[in-house]
C-alpha atoms as a PDB file:
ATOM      1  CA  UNK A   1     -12.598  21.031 -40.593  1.00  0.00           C
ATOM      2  CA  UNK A   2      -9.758  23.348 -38.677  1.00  0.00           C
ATOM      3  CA  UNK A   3     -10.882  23.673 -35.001  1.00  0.00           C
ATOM      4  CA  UNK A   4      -9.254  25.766 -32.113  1.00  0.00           C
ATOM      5  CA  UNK A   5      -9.139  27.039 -28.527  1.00  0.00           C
ATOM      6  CA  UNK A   6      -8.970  30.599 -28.557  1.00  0.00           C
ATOM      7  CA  UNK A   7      -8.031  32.230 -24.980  1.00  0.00           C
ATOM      8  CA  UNK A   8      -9.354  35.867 -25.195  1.00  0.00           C
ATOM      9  CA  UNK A   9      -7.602  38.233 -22.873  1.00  0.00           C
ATOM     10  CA  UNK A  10      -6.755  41.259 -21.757  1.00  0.00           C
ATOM     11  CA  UNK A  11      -3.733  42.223 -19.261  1.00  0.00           C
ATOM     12  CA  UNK A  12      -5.668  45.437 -17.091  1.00  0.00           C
ATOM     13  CA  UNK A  13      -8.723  44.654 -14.963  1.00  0.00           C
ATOM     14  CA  UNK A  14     -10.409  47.514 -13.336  1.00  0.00           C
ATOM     15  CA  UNK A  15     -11.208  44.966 -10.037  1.00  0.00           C
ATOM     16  CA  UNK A  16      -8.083  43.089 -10.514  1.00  0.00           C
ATOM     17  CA  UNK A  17      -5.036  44.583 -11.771  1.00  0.00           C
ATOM     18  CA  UNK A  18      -2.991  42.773 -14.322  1.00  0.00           C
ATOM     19  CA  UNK A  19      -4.497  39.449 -13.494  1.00  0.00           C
ATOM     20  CA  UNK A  20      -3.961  37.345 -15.598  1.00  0.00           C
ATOM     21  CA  UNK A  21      -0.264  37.426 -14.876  1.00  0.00           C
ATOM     22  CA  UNK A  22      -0.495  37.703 -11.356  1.00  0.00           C
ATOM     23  CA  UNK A  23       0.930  34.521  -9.576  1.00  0.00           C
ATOM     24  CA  UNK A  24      -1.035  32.190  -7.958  1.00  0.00           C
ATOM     25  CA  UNK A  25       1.278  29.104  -6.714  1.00  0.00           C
ATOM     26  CA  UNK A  26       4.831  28.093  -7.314  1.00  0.00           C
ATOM     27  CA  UNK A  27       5.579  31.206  -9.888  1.00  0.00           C
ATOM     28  CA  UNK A  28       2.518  29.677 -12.036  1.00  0.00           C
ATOM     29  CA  UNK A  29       0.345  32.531 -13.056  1.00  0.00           C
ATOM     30  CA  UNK A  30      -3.306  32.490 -13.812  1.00  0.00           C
ATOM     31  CA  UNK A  31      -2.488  32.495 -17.902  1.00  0.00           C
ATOM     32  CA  UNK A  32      -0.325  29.550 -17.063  1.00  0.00           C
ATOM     33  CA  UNK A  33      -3.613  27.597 -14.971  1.00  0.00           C
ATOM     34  CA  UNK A  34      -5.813  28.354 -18.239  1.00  0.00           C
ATOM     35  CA  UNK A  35      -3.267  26.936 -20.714  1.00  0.00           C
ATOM     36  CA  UNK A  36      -2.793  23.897 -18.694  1.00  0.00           C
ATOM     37  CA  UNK A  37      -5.941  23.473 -17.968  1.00  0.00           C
ATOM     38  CA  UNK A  38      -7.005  23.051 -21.902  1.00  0.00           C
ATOM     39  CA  UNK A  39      -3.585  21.340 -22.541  1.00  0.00           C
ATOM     40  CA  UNK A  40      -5.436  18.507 -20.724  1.00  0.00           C
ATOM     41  CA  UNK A  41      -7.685  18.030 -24.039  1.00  0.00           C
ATOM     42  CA  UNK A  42      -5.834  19.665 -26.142  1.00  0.00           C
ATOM     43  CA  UNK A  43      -5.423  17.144 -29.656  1.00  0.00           C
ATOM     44  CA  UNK A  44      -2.726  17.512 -31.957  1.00  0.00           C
ATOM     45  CA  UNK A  45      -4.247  18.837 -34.836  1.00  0.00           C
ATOM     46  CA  UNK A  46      -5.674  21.929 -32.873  1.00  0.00           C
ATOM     47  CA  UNK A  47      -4.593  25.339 -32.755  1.00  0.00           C
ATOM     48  CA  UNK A  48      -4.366  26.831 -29.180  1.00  0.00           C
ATOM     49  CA  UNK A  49      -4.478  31.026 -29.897  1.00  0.00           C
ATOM     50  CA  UNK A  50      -4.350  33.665 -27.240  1.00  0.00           C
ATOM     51  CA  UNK A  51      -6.059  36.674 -28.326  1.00  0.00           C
ATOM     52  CA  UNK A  52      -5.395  39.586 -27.041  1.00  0.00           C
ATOM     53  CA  UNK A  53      -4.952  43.302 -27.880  1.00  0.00           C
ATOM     54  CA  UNK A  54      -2.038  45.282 -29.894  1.00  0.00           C
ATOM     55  CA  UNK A  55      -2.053  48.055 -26.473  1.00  0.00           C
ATOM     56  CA  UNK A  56       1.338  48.476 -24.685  1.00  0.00           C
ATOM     57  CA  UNK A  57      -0.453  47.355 -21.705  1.00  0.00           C
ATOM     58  CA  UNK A  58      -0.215  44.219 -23.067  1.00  0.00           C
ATOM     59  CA  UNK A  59       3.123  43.284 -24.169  1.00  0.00           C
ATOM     60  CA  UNK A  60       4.382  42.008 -21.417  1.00  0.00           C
ATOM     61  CA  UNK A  61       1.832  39.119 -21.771  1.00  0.00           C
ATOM     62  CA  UNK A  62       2.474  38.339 -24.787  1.00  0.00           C
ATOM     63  CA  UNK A  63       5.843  38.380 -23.689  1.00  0.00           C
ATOM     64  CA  UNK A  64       5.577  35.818 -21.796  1.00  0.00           C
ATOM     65  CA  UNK A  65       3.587  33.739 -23.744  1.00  0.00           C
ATOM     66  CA  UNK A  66       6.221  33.751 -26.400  1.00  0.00           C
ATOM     67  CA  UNK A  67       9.171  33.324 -23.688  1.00  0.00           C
ATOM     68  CA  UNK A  68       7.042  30.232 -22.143  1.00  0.00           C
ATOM     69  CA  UNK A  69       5.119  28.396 -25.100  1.00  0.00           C
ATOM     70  CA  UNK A  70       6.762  27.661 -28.225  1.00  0.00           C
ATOM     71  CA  UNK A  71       3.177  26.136 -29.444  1.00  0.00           C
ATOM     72  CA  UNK A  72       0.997  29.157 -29.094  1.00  0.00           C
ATOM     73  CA  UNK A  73      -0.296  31.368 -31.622  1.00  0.00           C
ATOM     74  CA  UNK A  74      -0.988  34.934 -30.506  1.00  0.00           C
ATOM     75  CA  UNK A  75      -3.374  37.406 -32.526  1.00  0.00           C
ATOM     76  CA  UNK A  76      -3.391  40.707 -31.336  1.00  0.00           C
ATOM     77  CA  UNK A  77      -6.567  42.591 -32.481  1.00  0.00           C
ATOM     78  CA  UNK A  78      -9.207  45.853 -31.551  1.00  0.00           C
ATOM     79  CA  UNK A  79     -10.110  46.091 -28.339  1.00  0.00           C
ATOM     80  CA  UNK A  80     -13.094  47.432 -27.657  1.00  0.00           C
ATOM     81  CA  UNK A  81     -14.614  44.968 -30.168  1.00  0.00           C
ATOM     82  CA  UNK A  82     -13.983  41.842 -28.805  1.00  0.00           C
ATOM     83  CA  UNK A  83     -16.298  40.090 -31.252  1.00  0.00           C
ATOM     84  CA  UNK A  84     -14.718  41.315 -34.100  1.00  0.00           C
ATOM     85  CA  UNK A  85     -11.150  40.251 -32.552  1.00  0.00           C
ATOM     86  CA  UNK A  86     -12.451  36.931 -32.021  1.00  0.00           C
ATOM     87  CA  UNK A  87     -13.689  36.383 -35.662  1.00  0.00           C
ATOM     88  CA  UNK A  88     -10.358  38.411 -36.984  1.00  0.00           C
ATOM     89  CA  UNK A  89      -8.666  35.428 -35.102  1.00  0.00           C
ATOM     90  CA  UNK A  90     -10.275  32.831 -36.566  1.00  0.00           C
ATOM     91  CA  UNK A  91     -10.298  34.341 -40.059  1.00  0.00           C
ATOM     92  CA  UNK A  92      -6.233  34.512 -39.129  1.00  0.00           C
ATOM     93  CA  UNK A  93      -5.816  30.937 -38.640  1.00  0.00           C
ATOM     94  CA  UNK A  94      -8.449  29.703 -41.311  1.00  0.00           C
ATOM     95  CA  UNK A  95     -11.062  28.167 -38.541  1.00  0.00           C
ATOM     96  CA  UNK A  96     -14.331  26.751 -39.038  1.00  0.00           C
ATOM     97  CA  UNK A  97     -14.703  26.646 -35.323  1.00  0.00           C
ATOM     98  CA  UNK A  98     -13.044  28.059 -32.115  1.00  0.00           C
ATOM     99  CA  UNK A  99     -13.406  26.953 -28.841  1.00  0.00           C
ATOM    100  CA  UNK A 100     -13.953  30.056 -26.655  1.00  0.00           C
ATOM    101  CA  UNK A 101     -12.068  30.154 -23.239  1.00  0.00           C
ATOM    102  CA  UNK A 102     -12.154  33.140 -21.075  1.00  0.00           C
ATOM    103  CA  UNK A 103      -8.433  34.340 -19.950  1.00  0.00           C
ATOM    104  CA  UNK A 104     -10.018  34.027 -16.410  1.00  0.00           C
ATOM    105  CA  UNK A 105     -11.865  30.870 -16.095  1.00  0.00           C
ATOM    106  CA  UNK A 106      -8.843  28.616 -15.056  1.00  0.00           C
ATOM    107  CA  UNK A 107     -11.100  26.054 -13.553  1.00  0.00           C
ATOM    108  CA  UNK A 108     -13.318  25.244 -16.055  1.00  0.00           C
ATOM    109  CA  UNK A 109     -14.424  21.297 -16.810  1.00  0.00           C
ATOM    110  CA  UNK A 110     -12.527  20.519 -20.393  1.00  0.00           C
ATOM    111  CA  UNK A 111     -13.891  17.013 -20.080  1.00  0.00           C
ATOM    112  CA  UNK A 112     -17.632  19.277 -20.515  1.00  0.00           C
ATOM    113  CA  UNK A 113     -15.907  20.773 -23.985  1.00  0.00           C
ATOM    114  CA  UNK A 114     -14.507  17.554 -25.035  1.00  0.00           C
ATOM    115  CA  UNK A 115     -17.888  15.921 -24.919  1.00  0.00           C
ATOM    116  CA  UNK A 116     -19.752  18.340 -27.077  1.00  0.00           C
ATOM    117  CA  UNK A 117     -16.945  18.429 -29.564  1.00  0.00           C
ATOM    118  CA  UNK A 118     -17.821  15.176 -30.744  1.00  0.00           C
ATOM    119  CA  UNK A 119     -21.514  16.608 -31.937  1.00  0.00           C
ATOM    120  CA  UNK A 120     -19.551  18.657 -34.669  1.00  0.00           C
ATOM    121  CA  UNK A 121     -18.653  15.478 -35.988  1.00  0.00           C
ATOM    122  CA  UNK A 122     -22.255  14.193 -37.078  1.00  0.00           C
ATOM    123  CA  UNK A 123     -23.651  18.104 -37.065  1.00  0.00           C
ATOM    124  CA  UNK A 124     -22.388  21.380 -38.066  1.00  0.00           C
ATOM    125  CA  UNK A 125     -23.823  23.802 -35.546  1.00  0.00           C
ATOM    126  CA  UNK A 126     -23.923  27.128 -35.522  1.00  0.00           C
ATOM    127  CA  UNK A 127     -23.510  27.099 -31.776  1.00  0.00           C
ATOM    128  CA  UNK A 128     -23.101  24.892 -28.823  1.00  0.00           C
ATOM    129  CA  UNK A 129     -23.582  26.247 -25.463  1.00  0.00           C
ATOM    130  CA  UNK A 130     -24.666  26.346 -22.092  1.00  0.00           C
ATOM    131  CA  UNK A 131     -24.295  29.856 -21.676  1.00  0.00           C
ATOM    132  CA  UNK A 132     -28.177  30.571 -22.694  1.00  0.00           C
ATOM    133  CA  UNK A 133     -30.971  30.319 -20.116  1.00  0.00           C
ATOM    134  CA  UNK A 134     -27.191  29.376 -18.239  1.00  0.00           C
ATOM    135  CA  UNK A 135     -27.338  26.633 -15.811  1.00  0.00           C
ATOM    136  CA  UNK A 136     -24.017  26.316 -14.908  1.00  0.00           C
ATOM    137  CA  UNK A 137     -21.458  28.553 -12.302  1.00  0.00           C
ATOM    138  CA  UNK A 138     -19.731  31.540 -13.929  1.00  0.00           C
ATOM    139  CA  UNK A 139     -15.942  30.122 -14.860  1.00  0.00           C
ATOM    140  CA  UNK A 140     -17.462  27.351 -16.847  1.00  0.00           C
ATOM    141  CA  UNK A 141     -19.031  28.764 -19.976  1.00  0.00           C
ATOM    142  CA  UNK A 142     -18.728  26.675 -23.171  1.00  0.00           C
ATOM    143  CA  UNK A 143     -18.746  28.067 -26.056  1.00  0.00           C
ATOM    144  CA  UNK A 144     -17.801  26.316 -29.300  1.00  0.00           C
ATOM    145  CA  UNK A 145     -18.689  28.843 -32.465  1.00  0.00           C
ATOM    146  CA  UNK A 146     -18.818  28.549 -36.083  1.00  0.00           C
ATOM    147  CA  UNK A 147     -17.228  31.281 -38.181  1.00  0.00           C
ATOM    148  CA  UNK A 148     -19.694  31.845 -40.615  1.00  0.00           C
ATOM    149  CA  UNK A 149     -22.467  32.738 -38.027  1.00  0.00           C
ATOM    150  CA  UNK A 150     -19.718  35.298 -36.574  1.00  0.00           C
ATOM    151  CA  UNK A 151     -19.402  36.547 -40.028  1.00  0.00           C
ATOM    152  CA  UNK A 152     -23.052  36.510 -40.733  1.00  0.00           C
ATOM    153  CA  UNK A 153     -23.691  38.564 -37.410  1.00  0.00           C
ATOM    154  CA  UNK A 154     -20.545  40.948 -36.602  1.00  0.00           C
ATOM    155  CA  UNK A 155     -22.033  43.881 -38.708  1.00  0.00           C
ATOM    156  CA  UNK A 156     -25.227  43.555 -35.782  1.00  0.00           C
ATOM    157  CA  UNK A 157     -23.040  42.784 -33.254  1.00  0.00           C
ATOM    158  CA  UNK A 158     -20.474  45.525 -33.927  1.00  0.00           C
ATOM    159  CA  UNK A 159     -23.036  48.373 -33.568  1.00  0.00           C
ATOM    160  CA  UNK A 160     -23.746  47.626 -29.549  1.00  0.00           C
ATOM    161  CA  UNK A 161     -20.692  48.228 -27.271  1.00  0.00           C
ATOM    162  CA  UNK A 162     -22.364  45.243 -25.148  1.00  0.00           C
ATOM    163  CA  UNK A 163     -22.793  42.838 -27.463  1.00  0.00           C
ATOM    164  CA  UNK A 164     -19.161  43.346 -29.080  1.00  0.00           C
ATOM    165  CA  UNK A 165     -17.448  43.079 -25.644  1.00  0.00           C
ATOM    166  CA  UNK A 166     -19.249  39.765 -25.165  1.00  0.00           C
ATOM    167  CA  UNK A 167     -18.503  38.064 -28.447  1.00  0.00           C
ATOM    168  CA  UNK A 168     -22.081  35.955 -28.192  1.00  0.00           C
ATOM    169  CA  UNK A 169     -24.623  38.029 -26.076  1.00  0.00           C
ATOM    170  CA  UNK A 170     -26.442  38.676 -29.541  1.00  0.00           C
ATOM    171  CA  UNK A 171     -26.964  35.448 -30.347  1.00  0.00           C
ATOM    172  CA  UNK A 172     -28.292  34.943 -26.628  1.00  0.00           C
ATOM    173  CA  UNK A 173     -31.447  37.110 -28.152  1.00  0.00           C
ATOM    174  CA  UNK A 174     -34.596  34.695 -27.887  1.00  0.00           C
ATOM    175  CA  UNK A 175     -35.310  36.227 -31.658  1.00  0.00           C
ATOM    176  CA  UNK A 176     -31.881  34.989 -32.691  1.00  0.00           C
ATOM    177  CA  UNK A 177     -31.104  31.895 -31.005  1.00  0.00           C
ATOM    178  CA  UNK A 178     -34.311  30.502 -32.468  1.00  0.00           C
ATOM    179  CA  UNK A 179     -32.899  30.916 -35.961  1.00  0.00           C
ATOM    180  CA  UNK A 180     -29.580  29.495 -34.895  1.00  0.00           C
ATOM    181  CA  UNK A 181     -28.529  25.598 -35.151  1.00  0.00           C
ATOM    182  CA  UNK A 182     -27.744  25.030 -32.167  1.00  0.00           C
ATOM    183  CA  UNK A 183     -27.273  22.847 -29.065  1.00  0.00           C
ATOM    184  CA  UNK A 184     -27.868  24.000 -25.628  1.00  0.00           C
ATOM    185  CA  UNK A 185     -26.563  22.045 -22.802  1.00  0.00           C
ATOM    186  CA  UNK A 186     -28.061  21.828 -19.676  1.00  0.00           C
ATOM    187  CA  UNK A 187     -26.898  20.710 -16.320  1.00  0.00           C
ATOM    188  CA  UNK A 188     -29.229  19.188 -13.889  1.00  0.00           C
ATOM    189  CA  UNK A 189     -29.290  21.908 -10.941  1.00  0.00           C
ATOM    190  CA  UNK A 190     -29.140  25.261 -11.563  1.00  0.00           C
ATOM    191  CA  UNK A 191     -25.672  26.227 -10.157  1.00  0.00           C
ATOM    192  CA  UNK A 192     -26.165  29.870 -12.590  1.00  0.00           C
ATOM    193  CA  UNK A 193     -25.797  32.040  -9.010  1.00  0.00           C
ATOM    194  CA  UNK A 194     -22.122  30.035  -8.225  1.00  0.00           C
ATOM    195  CA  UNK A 195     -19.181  32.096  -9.320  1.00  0.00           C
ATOM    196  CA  UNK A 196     -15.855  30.256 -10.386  1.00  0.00           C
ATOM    197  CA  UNK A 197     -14.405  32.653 -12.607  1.00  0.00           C
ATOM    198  CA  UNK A 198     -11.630  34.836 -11.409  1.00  0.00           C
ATOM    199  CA  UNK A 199     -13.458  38.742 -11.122  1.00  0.00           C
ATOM    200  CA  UNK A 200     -11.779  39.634  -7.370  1.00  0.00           C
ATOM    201  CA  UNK A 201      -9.386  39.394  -4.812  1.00  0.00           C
ATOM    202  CA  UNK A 202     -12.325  36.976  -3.035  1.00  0.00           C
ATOM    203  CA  UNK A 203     -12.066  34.600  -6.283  1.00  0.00           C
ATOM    204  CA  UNK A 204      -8.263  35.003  -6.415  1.00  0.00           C
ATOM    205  CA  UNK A 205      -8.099  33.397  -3.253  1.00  0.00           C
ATOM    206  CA  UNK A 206     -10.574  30.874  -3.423  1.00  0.00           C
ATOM    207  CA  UNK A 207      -8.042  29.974  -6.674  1.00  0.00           C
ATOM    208  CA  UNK A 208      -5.335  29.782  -4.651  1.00  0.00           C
ATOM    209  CA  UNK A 209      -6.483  27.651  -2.088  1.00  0.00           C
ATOM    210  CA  UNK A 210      -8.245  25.274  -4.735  1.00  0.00           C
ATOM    211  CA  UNK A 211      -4.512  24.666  -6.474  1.00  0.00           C
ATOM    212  CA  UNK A 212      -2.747  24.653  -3.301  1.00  0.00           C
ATOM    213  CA  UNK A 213      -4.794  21.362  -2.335  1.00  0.00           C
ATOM    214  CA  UNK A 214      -3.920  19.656  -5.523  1.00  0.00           C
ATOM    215  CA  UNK A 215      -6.814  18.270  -6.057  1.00  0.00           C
ATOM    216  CA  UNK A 216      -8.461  16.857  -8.631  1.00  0.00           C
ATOM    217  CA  UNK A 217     -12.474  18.423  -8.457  1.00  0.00           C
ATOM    218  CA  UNK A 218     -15.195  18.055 -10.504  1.00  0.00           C
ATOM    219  CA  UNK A 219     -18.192  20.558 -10.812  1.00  0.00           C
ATOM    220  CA  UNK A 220     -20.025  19.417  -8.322  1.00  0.00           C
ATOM    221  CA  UNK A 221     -17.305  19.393  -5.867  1.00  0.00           C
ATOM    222  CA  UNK A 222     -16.226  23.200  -6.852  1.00  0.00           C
ATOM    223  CA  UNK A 223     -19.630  24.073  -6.230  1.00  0.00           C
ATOM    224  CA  UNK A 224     -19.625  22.710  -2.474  1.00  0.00           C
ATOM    225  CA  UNK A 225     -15.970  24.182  -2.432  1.00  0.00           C
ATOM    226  CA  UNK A 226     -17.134  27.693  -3.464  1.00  0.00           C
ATOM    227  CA  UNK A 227     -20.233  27.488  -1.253  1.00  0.00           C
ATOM    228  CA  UNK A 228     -18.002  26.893   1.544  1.00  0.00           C
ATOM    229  CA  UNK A 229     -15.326  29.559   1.076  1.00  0.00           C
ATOM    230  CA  UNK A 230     -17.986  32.484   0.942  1.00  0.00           C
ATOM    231  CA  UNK A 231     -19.471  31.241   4.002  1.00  0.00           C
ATOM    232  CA  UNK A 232     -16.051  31.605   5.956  1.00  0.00           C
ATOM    233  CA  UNK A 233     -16.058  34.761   4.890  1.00  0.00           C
END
């Protein structure tokens, strides 16, 4: 069974120009804070693949992806269709399953993804998650996905502009999950309202100040972090 972390991304943001490269401490940019961040998991016999698109716009990450990483893939797909980019991906590298990490959630809790990667071992889900009925902050989706239920699904997914941007949203239907083999985890409070994913120049500084204190926080303590932050505001 092939398995990998696929980092969709995108270079222009309409909140938050060319993000993803922007620098957030000691010349480390955000992409670098993702990659490291899953690099704390990451086991040899994993593919890590950034995903991004084949637009001019973004050459100059995948520039420096290929000037900084020797051990990263990069797929450049469509655009709009961010679903069918993902499965192209994962068709690409021959994956049964892909890990999906959003190019702006540099904070979320890989020990969280390397937990439910062991329940592939004794089932073969369509889809683990904790994005439906979410309970957890924005910034810490997991999503671990099964190529043949993207391939099953992309023809119904492809005809809604919302539901191809998002890769999953369709399966988030209550008609569709039901059918899906899935696990759905849960956290015990409902942190759903806390935002930890870079969107703004607000969450770009709450970032920085996060990385500048070096560290090392767990969910809960992001959550009283975050809470904190906006209330200085």
């Amino acid at each position: 069974m092939n398995i990998g972390f696929i980092i969709v991304v995108r270079t222009d943001s309409k909140r938050l120009k060319n993000k993803t490269l922007i620098n957030i401490y000691k010349n480390k940019k955000l992409i670098d804070l993702v990659i490291k961040n899953i690099l704390k998991i990451f086991p040899k016999n994993y593919k890590l693949i950034v995903a991004t698109t084949n637009r001019i716009v973004d050459q100059n990450l995948i520039r420096y992806i290929k000037n900084n990483y020797k051990n990263i893939e990069i797929f450049k797909g469509n655009y709009l269709n961010v679903a069918l980019r993902f499965l192209n991906t994962m068709k690409r590298f021959d994956l049964n399953y892909a890990i999906r990490v959003n190019g702006d959630s540099p904070l979320i809790d890989m020990s969280l993804i390397k937990k439910n990667l062991k329940f592939l071992e004794k089932t073969k889900y369509d889809i683990i998650t904790n994005v439906y009925k979410r309970s957890y902050p924005k910034g810490q989706s997991v999503e671990i996905i099964s190529r043949d239920i993207l391939i099953k699904y992309i023809k119904n997914i492809s005809k809604s502009r919302k539901h191809s941007e998002h890769i999953t949203s369709y399966f988030y239907k209550d008609n569709i999950f039901k059918k899906l083999k899935s696990r759905q985890i849960k956290n015990k409070k409902d942190f759903s309202k806390i935002n930890l994913s870079i969107d703004n120049q607000r969450d770009l500084e709450f970032l920085k100040s996060i990385v500048k204190k070096k560290n090392k926080t767990d969910l809960k303590k992001l959550v009283i972090l975050r809470k904190e932050f906006d209330q200085n505001d």
